[in-house]
C-alpha atoms as a PDB file:
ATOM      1  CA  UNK A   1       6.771  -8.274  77.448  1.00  0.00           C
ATOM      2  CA  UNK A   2       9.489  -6.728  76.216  1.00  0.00           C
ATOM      3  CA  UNK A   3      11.859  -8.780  76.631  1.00  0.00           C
ATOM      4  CA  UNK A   4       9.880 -11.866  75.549  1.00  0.00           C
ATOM      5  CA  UNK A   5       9.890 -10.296  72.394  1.00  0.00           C
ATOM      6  CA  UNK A   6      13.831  -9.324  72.475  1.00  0.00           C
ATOM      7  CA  UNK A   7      14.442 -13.089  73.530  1.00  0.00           C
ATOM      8  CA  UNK A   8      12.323 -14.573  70.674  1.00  0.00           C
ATOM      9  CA  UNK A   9      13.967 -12.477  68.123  1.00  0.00           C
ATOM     10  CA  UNK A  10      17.388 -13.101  69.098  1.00  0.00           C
ATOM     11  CA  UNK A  11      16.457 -16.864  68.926  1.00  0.00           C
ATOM     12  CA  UNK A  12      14.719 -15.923  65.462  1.00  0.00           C
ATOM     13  CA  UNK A  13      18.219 -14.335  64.583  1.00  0.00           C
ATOM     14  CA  UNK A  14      20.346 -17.286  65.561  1.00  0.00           C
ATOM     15  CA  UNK A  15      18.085 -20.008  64.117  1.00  0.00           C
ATOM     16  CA  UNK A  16      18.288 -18.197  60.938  1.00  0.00           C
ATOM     17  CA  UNK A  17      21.916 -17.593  60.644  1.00  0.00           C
ATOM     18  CA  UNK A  18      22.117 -21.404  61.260  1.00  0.00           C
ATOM     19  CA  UNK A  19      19.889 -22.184  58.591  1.00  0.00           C
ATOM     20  CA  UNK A  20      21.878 -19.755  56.032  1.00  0.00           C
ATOM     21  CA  UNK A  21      25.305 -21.403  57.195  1.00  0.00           C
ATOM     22  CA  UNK A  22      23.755 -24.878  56.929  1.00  0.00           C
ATOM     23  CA  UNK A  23      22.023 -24.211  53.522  1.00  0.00           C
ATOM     24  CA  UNK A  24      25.131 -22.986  52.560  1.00  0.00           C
ATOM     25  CA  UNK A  25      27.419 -25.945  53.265  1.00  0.00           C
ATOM     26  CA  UNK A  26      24.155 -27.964  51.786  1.00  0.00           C
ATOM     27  CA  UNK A  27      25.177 -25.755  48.490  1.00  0.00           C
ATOM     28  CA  UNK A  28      28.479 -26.563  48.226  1.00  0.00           C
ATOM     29  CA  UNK A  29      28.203 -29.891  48.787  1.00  0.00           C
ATOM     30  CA  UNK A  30      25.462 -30.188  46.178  1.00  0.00           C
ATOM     31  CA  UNK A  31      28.017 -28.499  43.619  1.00  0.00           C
ATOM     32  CA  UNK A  32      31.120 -30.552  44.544  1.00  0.00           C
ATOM     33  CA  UNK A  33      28.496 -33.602  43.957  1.00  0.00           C
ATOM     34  CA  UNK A  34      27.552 -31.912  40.713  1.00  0.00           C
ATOM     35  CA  UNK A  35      31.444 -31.287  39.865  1.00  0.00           C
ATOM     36  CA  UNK A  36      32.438 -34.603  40.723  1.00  0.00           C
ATOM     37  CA  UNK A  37      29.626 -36.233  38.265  1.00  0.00           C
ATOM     38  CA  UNK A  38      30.827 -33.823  35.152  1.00  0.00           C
ATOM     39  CA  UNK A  39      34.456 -34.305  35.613  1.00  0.00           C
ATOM     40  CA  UNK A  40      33.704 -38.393  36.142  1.00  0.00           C
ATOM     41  CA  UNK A  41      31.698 -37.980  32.637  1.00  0.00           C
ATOM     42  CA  UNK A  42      33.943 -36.073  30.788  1.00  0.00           C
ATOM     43  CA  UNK A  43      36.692 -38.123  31.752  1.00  0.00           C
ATOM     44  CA  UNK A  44      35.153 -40.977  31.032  1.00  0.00           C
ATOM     45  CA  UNK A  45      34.338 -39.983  27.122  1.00  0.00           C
ATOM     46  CA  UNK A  46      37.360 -38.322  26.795  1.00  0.00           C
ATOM     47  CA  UNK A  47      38.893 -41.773  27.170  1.00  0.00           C
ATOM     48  CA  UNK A  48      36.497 -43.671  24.926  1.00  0.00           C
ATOM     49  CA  UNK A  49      37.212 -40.999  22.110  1.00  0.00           C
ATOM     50  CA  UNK A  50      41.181 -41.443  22.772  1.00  0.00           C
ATOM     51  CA  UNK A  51      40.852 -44.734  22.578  1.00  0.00           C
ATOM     52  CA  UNK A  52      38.405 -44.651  19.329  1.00  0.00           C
ATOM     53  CA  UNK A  53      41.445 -42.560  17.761  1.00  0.00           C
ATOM     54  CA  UNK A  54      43.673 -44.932  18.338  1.00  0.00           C
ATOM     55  CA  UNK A  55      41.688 -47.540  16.681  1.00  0.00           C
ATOM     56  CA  UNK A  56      41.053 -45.272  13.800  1.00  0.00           C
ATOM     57  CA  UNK A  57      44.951 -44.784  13.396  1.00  0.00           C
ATOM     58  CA  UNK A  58      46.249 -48.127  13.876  1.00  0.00           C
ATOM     59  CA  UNK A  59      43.204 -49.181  11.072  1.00  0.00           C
ATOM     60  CA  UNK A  60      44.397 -46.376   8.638  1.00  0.00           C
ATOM     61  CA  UNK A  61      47.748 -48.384   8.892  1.00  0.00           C
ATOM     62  CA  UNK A  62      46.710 -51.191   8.683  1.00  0.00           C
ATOM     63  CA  UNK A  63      44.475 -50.316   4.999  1.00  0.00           C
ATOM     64  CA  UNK A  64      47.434 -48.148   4.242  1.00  0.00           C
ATOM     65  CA  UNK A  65      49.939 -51.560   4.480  1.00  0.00           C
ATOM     66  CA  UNK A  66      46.952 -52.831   2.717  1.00  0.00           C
ATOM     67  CA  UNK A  67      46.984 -51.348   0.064  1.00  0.00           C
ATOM     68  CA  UNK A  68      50.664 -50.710  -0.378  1.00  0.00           C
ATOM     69  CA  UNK A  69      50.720 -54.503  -0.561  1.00  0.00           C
ATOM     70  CA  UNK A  70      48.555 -54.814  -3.285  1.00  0.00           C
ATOM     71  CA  UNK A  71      49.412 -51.906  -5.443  1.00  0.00           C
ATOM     72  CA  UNK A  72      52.867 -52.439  -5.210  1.00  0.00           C
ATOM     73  CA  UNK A  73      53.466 -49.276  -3.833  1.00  0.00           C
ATOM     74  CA  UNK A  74      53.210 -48.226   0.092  1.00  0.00           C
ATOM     75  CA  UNK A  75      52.898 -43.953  -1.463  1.00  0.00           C
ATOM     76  CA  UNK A  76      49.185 -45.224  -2.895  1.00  0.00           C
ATOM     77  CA  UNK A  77      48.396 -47.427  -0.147  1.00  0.00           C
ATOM     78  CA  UNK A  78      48.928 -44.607   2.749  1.00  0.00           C
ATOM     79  CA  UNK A  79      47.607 -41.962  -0.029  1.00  0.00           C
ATOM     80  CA  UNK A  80      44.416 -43.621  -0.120  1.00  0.00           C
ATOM     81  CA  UNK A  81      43.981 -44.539   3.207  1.00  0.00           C
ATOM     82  CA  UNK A  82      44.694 -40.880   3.949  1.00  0.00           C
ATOM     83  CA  UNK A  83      41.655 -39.959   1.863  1.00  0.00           C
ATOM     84  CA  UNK A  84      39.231 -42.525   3.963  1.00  0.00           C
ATOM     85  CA  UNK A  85      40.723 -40.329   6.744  1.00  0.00           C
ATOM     86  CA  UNK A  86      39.587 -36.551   4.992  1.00  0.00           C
ATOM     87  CA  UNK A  87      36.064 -38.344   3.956  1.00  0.00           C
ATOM     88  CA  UNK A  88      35.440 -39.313   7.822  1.00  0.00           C
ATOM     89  CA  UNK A  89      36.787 -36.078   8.581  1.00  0.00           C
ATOM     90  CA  UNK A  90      34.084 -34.413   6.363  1.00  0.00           C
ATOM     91  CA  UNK A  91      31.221 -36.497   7.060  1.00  0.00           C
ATOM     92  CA  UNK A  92      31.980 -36.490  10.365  1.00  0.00           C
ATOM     93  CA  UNK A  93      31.846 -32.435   9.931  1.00  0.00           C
ATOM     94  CA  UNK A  94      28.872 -32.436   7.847  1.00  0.00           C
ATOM     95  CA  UNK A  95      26.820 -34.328  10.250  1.00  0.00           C
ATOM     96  CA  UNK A  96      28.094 -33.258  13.501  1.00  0.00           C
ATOM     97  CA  UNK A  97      24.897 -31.982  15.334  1.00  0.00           C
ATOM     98  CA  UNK A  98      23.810 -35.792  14.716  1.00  0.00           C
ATOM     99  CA  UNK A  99      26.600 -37.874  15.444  1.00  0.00           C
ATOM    100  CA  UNK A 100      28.011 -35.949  17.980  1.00  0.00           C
ATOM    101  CA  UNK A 101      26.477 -32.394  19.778  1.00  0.00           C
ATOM    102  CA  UNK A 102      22.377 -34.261  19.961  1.00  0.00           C
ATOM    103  CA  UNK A 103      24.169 -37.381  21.950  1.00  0.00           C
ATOM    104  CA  UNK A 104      26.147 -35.899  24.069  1.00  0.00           C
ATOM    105  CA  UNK A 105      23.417 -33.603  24.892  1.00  0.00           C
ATOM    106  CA  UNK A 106      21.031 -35.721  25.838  1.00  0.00           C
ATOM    107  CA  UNK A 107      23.787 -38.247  27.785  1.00  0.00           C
ATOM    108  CA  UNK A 108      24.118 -34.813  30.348  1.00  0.00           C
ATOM    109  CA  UNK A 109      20.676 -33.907  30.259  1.00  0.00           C
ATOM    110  CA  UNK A 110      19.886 -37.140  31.035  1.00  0.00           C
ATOM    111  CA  UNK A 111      22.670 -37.243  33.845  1.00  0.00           C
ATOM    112  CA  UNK A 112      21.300 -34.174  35.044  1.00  0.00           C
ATOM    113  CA  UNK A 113      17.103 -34.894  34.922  1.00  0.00           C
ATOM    114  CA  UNK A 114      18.223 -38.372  36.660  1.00  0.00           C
ATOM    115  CA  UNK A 115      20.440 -36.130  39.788  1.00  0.00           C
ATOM    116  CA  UNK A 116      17.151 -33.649  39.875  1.00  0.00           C
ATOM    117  CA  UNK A 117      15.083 -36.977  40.171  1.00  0.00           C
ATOM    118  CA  UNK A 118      17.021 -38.316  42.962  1.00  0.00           C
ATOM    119  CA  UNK A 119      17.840 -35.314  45.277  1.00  0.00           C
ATOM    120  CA  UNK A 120      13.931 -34.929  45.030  1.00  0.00           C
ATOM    121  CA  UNK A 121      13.027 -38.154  46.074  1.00  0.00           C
ATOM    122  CA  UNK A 122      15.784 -38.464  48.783  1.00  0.00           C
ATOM    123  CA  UNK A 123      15.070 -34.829  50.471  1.00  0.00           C
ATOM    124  CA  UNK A 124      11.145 -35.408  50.385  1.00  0.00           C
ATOM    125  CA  UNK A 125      10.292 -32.524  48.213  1.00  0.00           C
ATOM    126  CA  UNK A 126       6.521 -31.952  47.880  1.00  0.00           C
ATOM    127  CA  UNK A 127       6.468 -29.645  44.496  1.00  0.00           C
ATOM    128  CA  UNK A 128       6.366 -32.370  42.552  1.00  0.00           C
ATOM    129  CA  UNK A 129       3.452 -33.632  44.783  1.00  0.00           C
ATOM    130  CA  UNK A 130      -0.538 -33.502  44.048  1.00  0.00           C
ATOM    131  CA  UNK A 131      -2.694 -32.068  46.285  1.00  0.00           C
ATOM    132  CA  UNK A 132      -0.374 -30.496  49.085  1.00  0.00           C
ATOM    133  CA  UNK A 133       0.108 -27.209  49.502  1.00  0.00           C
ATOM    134  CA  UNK A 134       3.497 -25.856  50.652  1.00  0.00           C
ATOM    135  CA  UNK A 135       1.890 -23.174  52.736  1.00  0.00           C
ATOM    136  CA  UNK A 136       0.399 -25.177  54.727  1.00  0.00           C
ATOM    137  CA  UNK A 137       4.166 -26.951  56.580  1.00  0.00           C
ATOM    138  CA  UNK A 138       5.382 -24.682  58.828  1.00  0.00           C
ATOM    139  CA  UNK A 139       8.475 -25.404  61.378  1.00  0.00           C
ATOM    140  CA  UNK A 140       9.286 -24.070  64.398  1.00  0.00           C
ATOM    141  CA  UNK A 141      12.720 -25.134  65.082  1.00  0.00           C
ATOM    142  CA  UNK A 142      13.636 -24.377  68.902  1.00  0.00           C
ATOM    143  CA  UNK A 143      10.852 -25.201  71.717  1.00  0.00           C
ATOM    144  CA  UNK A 144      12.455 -21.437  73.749  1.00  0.00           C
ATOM    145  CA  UNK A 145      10.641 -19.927  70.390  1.00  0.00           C
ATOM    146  CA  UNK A 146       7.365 -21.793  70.675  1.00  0.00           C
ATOM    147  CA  UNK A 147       7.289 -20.952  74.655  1.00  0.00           C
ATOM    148  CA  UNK A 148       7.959 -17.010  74.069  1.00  0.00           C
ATOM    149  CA  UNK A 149       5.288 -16.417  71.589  1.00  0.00           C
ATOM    150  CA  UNK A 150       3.064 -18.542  73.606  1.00  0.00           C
ATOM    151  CA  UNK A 151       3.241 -16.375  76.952  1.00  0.00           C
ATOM    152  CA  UNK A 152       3.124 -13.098  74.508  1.00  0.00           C
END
């Protein structure tokens, strides 16, 4: 009797360190996937904004040539279109949370809520389930387990 019971916890013992090493592995793949999807994101916007400043500069030269062309003088032209450049800077400033921080927060929560979504539906979670009750599933992983208790 003894030893059934030495037997079925050593199997408890190495079905549960296999479960910790596998749920680990499961973790760090999950954050690599995670890591992978942020850097991809910022990456991506950090690339749209370079290539909206590039856009913005080559259209302050092109109002500051503008300008210069029809004021006679390229000092007023590029003087001007340096002030279009401070009053996007300021509204820009003024109404940051709107243009900027309330987007962008919402484009990664919405990555995120969308990754939640998906790793639920693709590992079969039942949380998000009516009418079943977790405590109910149980598992018994190795059939040497289910035969010691048995003849306990």
């Amino acid at each position: 009797m003894e030893e059934n019971f030495g037997n079925y916890f050593n199997q408890t013992g190495k079905v549960a360190r296999e479960y910790l090493e596998t749920r680990l592995d499961l973790l760090k793949l999950q954050a690599a996937g995670k890591l992978s999807k942020a850097l991809g994101l910022f990456f991506s916007l950090t690339m749209a904004f370079l290539l909206f400043f590039f856009v913005i500069v080559f259209l302050g030269m092109v109002v500051g040539f503008w300008i210069g062309e029809m004021t006679g003088s390229f000092t007023i032209g590029f003087s001007c279109a340096a002030g279009l450049f401070v009053l996007l800077f300021v509204v820009i400033l003024l109404f940051r949370r709107q243009l900027i921080q309330r987007p962008l927060t919402r484009l990664l929560l919405t990555e995120l809520v969308e990754e939640i979504a998906e790793i639920d539906e693709q590992s079969g979670h039942i949380h998000n389930q009516p009418g079943h009750d977790q405590d109910t599933y149980g598992h018994v992983p190795n059939e040497e387990a289910t035969e010691n208790t048995s003849k306990g």
